[in-house]
PDB file of N, CA and C in Angstrom:
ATOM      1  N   UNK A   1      24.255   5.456 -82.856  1.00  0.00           N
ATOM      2  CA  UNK A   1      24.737   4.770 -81.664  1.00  0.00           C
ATOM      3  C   UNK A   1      24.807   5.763 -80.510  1.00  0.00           C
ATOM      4  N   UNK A   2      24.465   5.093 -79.623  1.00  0.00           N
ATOM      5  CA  UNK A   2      24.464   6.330 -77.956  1.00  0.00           C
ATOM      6  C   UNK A   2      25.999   6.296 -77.723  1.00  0.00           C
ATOM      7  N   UNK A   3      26.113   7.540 -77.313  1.00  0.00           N
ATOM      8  CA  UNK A   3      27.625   8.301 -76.735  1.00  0.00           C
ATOM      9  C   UNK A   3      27.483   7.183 -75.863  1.00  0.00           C
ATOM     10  N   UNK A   4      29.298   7.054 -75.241  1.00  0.00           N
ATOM     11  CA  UNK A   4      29.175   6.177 -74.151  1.00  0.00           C
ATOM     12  C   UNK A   4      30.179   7.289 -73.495  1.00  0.00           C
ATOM     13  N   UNK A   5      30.608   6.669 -72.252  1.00  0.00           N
ATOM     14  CA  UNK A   5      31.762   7.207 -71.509  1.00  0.00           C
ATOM     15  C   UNK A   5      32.496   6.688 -70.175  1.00  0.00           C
ATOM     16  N   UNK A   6      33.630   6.656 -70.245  1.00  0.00           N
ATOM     17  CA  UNK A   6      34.410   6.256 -69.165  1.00  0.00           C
ATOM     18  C   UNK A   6      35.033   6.694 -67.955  1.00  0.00           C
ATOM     19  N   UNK A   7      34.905   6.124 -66.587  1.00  0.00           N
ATOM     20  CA  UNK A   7      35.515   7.424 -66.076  1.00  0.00           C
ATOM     21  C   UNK A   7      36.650   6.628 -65.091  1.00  0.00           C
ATOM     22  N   UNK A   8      36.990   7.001 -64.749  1.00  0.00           N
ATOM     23  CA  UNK A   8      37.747   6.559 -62.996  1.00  0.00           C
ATOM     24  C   UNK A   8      37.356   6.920 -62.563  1.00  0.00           C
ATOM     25  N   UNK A   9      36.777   6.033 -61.045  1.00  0.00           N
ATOM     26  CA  UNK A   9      36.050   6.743 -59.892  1.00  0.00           C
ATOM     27  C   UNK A   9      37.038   6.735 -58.632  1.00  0.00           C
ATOM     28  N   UNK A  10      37.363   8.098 -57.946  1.00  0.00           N
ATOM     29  CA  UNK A  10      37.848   7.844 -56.953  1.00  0.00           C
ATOM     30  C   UNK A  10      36.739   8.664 -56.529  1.00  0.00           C
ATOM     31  N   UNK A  11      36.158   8.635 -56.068  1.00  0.00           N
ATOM     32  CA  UNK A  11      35.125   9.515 -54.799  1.00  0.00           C
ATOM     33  C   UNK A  11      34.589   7.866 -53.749  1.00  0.00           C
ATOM     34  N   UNK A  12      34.749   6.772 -54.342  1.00  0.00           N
ATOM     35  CA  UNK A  12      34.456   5.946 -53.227  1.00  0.00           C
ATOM     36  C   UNK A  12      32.903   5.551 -53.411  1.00  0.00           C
ATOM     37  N   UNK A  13      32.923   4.636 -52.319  1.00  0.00           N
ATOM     38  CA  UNK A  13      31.286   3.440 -52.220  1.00  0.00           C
ATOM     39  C   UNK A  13      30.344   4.962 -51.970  1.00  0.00           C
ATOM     40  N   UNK A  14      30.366   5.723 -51.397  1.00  0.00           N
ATOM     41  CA  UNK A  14      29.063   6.768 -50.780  1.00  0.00           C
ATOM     42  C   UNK A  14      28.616   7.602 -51.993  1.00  0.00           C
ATOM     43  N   UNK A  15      29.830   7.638 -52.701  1.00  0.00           N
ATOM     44  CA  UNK A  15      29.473   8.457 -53.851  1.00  0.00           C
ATOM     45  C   UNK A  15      28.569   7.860 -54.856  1.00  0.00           C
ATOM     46  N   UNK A  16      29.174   6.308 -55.445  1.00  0.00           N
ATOM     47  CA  UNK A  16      28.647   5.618 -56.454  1.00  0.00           C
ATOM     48  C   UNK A  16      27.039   5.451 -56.038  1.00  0.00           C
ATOM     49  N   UNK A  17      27.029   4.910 -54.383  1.00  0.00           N
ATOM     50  CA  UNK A  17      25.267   5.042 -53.648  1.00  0.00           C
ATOM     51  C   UNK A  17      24.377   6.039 -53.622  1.00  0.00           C
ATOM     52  N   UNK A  18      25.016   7.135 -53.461  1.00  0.00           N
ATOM     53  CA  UNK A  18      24.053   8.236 -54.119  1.00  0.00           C
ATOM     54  C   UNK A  18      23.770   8.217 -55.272  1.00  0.00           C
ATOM     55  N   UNK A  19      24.864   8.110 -56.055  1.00  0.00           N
ATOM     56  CA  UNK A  19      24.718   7.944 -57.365  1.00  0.00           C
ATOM     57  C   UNK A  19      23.113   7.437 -57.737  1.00  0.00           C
ATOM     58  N   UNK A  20      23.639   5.974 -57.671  1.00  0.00           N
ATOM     59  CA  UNK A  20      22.776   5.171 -58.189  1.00  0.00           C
ATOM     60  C   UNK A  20      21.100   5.590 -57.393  1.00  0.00           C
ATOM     61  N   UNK A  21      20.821   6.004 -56.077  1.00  0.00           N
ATOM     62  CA  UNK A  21      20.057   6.814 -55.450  1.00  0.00           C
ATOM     63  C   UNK A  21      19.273   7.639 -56.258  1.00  0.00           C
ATOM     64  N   UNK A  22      19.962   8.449 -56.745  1.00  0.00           N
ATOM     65  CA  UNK A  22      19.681   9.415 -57.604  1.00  0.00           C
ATOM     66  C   UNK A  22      18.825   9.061 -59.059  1.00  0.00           C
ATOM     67  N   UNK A  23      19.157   8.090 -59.289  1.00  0.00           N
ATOM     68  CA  UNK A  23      18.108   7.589 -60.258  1.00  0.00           C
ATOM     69  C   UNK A  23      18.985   6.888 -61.647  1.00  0.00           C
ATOM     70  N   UNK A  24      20.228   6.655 -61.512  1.00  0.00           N
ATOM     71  CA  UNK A  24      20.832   6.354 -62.528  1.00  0.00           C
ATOM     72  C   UNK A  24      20.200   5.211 -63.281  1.00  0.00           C
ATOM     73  N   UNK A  25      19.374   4.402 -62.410  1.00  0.00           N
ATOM     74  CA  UNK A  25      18.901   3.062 -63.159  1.00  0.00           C
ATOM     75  C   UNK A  25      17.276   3.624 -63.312  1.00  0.00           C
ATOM     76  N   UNK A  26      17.074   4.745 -63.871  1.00  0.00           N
ATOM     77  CA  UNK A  26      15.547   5.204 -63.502  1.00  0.00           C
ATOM     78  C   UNK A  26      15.750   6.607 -64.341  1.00  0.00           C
ATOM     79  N   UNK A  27      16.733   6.619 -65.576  1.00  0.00           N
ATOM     80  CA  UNK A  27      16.782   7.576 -66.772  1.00  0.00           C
ATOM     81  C   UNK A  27      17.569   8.325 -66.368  1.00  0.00           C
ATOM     82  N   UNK A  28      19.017   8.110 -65.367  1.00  0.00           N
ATOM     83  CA  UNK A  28      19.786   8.959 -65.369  1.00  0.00           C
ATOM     84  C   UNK A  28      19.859  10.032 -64.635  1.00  0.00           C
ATOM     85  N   UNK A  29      21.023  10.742 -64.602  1.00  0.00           N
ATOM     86  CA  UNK A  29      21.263  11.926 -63.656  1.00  0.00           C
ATOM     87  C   UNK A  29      21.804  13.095 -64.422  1.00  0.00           C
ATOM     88  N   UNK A  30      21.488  14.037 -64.633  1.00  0.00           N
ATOM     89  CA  UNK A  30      22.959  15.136 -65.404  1.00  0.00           C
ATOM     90  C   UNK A  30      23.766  15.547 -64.879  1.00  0.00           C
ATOM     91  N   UNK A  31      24.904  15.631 -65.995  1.00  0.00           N
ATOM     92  CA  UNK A  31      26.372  15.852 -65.868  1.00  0.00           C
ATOM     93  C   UNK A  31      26.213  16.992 -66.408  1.00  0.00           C
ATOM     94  N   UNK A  32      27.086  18.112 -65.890  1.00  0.00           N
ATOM     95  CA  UNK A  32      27.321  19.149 -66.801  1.00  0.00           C
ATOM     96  C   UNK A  32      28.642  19.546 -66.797  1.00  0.00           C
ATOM     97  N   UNK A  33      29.395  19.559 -67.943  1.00  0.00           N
ATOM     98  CA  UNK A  33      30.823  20.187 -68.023  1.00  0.00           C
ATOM     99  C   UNK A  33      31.027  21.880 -67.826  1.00  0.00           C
ATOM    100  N   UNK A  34      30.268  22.516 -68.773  1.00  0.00           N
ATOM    101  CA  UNK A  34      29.918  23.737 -68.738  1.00  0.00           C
ATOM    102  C   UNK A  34      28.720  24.385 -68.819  1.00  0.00           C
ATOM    103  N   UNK A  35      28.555  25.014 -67.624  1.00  0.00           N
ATOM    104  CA  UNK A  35      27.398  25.299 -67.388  1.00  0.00           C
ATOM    105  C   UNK A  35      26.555  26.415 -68.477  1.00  0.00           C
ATOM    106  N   UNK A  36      27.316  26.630 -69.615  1.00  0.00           N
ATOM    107  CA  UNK A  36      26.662  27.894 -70.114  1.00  0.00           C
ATOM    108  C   UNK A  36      25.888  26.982 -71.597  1.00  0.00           C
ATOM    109  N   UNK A  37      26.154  25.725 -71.232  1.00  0.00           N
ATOM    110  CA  UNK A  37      25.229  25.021 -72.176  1.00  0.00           C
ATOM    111  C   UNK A  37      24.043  24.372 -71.538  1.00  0.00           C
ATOM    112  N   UNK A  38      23.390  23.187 -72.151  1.00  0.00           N
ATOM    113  CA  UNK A  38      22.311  22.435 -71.352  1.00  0.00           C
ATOM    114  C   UNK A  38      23.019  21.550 -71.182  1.00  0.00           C
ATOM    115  N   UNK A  39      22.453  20.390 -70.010  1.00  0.00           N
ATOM    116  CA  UNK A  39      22.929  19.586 -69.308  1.00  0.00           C
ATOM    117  C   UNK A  39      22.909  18.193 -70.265  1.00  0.00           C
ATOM    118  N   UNK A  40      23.677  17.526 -70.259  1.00  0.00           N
ATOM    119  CA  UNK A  40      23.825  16.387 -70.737  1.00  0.00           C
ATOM    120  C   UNK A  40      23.040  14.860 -69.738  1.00  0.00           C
ATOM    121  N   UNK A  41      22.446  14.029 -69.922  1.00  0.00           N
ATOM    122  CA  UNK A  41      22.135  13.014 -68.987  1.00  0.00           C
ATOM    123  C   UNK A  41      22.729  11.852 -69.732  1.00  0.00           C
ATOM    124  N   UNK A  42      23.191  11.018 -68.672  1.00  0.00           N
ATOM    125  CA  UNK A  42      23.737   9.449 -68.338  1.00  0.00           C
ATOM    126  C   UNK A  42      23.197   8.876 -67.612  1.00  0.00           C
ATOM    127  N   UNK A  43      23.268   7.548 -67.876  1.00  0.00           N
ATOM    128  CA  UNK A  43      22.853   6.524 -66.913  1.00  0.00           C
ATOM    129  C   UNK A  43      23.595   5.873 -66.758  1.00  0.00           C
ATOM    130  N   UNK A  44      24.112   5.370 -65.469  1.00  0.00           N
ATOM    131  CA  UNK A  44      24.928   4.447 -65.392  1.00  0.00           C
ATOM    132  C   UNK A  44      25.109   3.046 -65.418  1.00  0.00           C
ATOM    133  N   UNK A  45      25.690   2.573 -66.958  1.00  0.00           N
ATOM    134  CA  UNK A  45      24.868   0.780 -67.198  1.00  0.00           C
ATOM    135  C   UNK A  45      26.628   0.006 -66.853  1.00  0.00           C
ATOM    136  N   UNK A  46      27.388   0.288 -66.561  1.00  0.00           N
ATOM    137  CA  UNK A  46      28.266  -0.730 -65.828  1.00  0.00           C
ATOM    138  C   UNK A  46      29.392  -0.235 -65.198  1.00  0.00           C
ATOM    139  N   UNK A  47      29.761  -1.018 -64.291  1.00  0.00           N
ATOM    140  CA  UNK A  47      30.972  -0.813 -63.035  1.00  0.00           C
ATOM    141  C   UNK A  47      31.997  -2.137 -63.196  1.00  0.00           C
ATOM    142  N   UNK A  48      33.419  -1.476 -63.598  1.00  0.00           N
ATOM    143  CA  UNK A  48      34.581  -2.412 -63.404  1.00  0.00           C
ATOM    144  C   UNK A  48      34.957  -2.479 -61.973  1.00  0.00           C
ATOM    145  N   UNK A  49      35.249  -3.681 -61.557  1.00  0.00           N
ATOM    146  CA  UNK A  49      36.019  -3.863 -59.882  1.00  0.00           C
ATOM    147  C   UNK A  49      36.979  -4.306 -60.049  1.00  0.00           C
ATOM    148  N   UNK A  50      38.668  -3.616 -59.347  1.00  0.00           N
ATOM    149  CA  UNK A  50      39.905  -4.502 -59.388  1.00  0.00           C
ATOM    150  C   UNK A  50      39.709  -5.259 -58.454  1.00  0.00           C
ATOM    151  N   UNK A  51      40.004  -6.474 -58.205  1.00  0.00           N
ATOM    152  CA  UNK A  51      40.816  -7.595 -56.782  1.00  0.00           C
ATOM    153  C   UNK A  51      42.128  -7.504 -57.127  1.00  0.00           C
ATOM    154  N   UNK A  52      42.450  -7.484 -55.686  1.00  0.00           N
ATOM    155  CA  UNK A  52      44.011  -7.591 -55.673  1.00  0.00           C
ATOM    156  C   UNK A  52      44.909  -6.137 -55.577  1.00  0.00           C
ATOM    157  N   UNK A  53      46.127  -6.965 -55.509  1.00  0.00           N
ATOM    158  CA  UNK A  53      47.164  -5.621 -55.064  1.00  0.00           C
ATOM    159  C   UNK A  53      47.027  -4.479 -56.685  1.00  0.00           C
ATOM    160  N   UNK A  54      48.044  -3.515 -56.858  1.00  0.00           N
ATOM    161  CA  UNK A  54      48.180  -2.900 -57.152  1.00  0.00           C
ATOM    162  C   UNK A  54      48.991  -3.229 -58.499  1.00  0.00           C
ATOM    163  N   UNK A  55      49.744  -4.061 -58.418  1.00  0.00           N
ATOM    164  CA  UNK A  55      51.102  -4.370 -58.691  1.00  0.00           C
ATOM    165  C   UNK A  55      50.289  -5.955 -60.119  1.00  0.00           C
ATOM    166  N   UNK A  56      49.436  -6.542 -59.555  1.00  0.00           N
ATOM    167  CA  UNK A  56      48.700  -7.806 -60.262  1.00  0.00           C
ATOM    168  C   UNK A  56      47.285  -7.851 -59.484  1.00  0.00           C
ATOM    169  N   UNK A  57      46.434  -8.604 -60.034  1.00  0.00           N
ATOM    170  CA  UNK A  57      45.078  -8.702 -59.484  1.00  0.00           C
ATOM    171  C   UNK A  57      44.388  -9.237 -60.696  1.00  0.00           C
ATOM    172  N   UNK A  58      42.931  -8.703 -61.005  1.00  0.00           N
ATOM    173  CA  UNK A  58      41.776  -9.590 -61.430  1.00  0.00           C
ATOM    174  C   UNK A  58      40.531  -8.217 -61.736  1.00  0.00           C
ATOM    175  N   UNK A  59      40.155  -8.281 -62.616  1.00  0.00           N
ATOM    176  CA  UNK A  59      39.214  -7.973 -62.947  1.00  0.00           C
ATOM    177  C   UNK A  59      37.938  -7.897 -63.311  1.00  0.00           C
ATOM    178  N   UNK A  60      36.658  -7.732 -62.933  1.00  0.00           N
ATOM    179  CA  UNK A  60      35.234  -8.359 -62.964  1.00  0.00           C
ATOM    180  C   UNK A  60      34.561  -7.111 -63.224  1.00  0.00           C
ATOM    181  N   UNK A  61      33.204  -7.287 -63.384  1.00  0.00           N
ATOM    182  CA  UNK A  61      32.285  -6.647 -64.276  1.00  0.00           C
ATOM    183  C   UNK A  61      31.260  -6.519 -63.645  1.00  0.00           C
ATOM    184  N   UNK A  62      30.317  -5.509 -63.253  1.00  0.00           N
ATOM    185  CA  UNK A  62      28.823  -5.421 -63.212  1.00  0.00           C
ATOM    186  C   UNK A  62      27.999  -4.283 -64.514  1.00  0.00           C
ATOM    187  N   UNK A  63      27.003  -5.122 -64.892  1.00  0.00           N
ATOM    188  CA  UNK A  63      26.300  -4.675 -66.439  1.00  0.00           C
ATOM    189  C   UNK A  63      24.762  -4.399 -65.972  1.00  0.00           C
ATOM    190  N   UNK A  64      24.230  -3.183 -66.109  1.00  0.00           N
ATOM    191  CA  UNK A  64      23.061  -3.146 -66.246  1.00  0.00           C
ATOM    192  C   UNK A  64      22.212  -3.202 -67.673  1.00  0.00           C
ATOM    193  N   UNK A  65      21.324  -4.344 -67.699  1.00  0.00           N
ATOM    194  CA  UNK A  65      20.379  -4.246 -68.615  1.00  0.00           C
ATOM    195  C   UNK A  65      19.023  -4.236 -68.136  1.00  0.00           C
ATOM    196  N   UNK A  66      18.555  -2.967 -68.828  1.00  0.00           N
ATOM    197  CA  UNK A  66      17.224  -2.457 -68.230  1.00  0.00           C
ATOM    198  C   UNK A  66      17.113  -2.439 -66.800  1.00  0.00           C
ATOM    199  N   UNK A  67      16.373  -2.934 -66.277  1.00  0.00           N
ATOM    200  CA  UNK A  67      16.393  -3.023 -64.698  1.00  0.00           C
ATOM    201  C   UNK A  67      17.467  -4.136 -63.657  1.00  0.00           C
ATOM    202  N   UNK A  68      18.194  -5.012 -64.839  1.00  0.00           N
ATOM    203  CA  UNK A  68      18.932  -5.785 -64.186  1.00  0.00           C
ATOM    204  C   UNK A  68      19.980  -5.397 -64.114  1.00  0.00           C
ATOM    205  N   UNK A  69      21.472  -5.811 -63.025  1.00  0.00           N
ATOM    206  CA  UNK A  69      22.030  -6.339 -62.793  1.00  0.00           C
ATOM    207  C   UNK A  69      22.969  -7.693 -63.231  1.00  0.00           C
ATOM    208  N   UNK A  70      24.093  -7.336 -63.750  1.00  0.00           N
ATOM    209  CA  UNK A  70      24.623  -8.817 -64.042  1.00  0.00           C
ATOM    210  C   UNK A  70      26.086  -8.763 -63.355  1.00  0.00           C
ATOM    211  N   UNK A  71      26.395  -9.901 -62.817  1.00  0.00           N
ATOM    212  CA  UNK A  71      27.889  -9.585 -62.392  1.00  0.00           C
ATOM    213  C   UNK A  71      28.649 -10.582 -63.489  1.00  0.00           C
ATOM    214  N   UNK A  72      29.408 -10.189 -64.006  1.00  0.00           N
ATOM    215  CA  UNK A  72      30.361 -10.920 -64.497  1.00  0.00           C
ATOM    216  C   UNK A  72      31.831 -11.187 -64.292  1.00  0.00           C
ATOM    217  N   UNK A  73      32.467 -12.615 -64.461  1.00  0.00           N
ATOM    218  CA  UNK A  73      33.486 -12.759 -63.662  1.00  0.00           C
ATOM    219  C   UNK A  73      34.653 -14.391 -64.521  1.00  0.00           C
ATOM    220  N   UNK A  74      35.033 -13.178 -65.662  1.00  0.00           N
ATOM    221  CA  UNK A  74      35.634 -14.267 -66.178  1.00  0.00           C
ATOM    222  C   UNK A  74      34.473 -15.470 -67.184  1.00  0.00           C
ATOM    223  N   UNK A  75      34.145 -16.571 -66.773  1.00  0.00           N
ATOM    224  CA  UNK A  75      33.191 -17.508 -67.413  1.00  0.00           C
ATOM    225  C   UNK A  75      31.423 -17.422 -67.375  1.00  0.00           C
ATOM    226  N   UNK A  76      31.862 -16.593 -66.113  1.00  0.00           N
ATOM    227  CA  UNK A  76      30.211 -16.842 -65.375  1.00  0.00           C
ATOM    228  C   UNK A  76      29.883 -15.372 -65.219  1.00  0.00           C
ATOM    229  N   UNK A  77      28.472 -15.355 -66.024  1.00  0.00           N
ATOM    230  CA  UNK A  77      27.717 -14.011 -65.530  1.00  0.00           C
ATOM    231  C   UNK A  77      26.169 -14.409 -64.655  1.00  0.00           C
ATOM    232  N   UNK A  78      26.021 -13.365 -64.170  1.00  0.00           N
ATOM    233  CA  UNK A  78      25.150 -14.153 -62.913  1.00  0.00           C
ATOM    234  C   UNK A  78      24.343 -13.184 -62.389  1.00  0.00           C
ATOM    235  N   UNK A  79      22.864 -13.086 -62.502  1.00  0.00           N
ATOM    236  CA  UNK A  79      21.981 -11.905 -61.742  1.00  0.00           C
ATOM    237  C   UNK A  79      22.213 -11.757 -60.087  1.00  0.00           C
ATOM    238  N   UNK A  80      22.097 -10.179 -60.143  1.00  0.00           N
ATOM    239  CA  UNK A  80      22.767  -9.676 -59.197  1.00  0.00           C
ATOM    240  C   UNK A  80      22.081  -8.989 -58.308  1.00  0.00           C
ATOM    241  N   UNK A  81      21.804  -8.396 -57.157  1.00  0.00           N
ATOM    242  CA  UNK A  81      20.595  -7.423 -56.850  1.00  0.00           C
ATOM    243  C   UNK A  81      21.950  -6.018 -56.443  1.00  0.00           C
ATOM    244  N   UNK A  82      21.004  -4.747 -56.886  1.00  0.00           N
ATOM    245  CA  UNK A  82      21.509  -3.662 -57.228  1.00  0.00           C
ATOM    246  C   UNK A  82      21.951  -2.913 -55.666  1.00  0.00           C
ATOM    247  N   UNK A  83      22.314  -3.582 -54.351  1.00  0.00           N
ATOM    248  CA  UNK A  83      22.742  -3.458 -53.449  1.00  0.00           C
ATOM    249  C   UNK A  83      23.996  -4.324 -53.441  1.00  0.00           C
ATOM    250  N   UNK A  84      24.352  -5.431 -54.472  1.00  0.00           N
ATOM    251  CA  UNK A  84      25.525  -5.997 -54.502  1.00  0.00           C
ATOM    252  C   UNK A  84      26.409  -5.101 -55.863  1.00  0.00           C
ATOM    253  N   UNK A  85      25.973  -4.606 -56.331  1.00  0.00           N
ATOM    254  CA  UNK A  85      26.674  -3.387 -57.033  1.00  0.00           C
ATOM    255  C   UNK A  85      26.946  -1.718 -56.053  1.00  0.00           C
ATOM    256  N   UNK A  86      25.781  -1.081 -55.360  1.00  0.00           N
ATOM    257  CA  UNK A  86      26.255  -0.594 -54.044  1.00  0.00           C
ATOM    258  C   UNK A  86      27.308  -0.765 -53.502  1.00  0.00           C
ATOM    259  N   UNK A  87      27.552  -2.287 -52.949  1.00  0.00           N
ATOM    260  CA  UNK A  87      28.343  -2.563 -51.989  1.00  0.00           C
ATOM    261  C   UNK A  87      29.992  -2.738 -52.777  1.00  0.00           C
ATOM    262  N   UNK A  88      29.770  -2.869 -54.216  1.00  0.00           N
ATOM    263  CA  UNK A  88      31.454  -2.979 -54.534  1.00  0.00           C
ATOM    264  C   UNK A  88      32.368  -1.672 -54.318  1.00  0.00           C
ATOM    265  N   UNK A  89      33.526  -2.028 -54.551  1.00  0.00           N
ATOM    266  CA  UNK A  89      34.981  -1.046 -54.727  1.00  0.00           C
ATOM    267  C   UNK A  89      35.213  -0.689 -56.436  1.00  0.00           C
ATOM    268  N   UNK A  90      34.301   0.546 -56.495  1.00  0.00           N
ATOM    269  CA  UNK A  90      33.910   0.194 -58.028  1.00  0.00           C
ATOM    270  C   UNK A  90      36.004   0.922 -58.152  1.00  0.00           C
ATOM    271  N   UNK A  91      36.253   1.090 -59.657  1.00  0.00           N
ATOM    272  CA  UNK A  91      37.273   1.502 -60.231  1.00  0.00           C
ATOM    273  C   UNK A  91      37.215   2.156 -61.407  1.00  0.00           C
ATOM    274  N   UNK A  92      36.183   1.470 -62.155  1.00  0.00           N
ATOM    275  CA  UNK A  92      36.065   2.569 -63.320  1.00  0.00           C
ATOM    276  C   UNK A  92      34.054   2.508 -63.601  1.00  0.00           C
ATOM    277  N   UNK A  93      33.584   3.406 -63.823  1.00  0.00           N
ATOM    278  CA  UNK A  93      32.106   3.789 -64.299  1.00  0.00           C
ATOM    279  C   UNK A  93      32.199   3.651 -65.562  1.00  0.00           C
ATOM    280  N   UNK A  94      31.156   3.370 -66.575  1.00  0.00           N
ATOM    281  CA  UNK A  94      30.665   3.235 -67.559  1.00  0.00           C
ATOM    282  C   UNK A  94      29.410   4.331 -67.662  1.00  0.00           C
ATOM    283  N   UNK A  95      28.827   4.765 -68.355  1.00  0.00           N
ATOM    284  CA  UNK A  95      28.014   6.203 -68.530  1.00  0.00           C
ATOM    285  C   UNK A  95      27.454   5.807 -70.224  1.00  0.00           C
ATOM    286  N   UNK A  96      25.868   5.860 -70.568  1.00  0.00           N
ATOM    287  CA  UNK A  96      25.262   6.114 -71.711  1.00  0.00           C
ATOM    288  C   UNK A  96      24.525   7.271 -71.585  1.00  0.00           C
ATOM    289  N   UNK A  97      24.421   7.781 -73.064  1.00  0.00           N
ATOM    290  CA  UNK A  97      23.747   8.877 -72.133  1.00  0.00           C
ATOM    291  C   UNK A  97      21.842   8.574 -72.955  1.00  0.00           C
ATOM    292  N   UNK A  98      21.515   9.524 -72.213  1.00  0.00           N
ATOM    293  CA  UNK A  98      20.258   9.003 -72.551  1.00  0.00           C
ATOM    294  C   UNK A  98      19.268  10.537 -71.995  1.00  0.00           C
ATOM    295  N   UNK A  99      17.845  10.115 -72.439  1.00  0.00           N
ATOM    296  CA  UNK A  99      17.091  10.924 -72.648  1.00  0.00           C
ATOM    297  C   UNK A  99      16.472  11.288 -71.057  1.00  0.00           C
ATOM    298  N   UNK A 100      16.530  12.601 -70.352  1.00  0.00           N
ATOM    299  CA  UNK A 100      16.020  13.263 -69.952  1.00  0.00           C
ATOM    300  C   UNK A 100      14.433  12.719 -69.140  1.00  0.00           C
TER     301      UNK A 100
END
C-alpha cells in the first residue's frame, strides 16, 4: 500500500497554487525532511475545506483521481475543474507518495 500523509495547511491559496503548478497532478513534487537523505515525492490527491466559524461549521472534500477532480459534499460528489480546487480555503492536504 502507498504511504499516505496528512498535513495542515496554513501557508494559504498562493501556496497550495504553486503547489499544484508545480506538478502535483503530473507525478508530484519532493519533500525533503532531511536533507542528508534522498528526497521523498508526493502528489497531492485531496484537499479538506472548513465552512463556517471556528466554533461549528461543515466540512467538504476535493479528491483527485488520475487527472480528475471530484468535489465532494456530504451526498453529492461532482466533477470539478482543477482551478475550482485552486480557488478553495484548503485546511488540511492529503499527500501519496509516488514515483519520481
Amino acid at each position: 500500500a502507498p504511504y499516505m500523509s496528512a498535513s495542515v495547511l496554513r501557508r494559504g491559496r498562493q501556496w497550495l497554487e504553486a503547489y499544484l503548478k508545480k506538478g502535483a497532478g503530473a507525478g508530484g513534487v519532493p519533500l525533503v525532511d532531511d536533507y542528508s537523505v534522498a528526497p521523498s515525492w508526493y502528489s497531492l490527491y485531496a484537499v479538506v475545506v472548513h465552512h463556517g466559524r471556528m466554533d461549528s461549521g461543515h466540512y467538504s472534500a476535493f479528491i483527485r483521481r488520475g487527472k480528475d477532480w471530484f468535489a465532494c459534499d456530504d451526498s453529492a460528489i461532482v466533477i470539478v475543474s482543477e482551478k475550482a480546487v485552486l480557488e478553495c480555503q484548503a485546511y488540511l492536504l492529503y499527500y501519496i507518495s509516488c514515483e519520481p
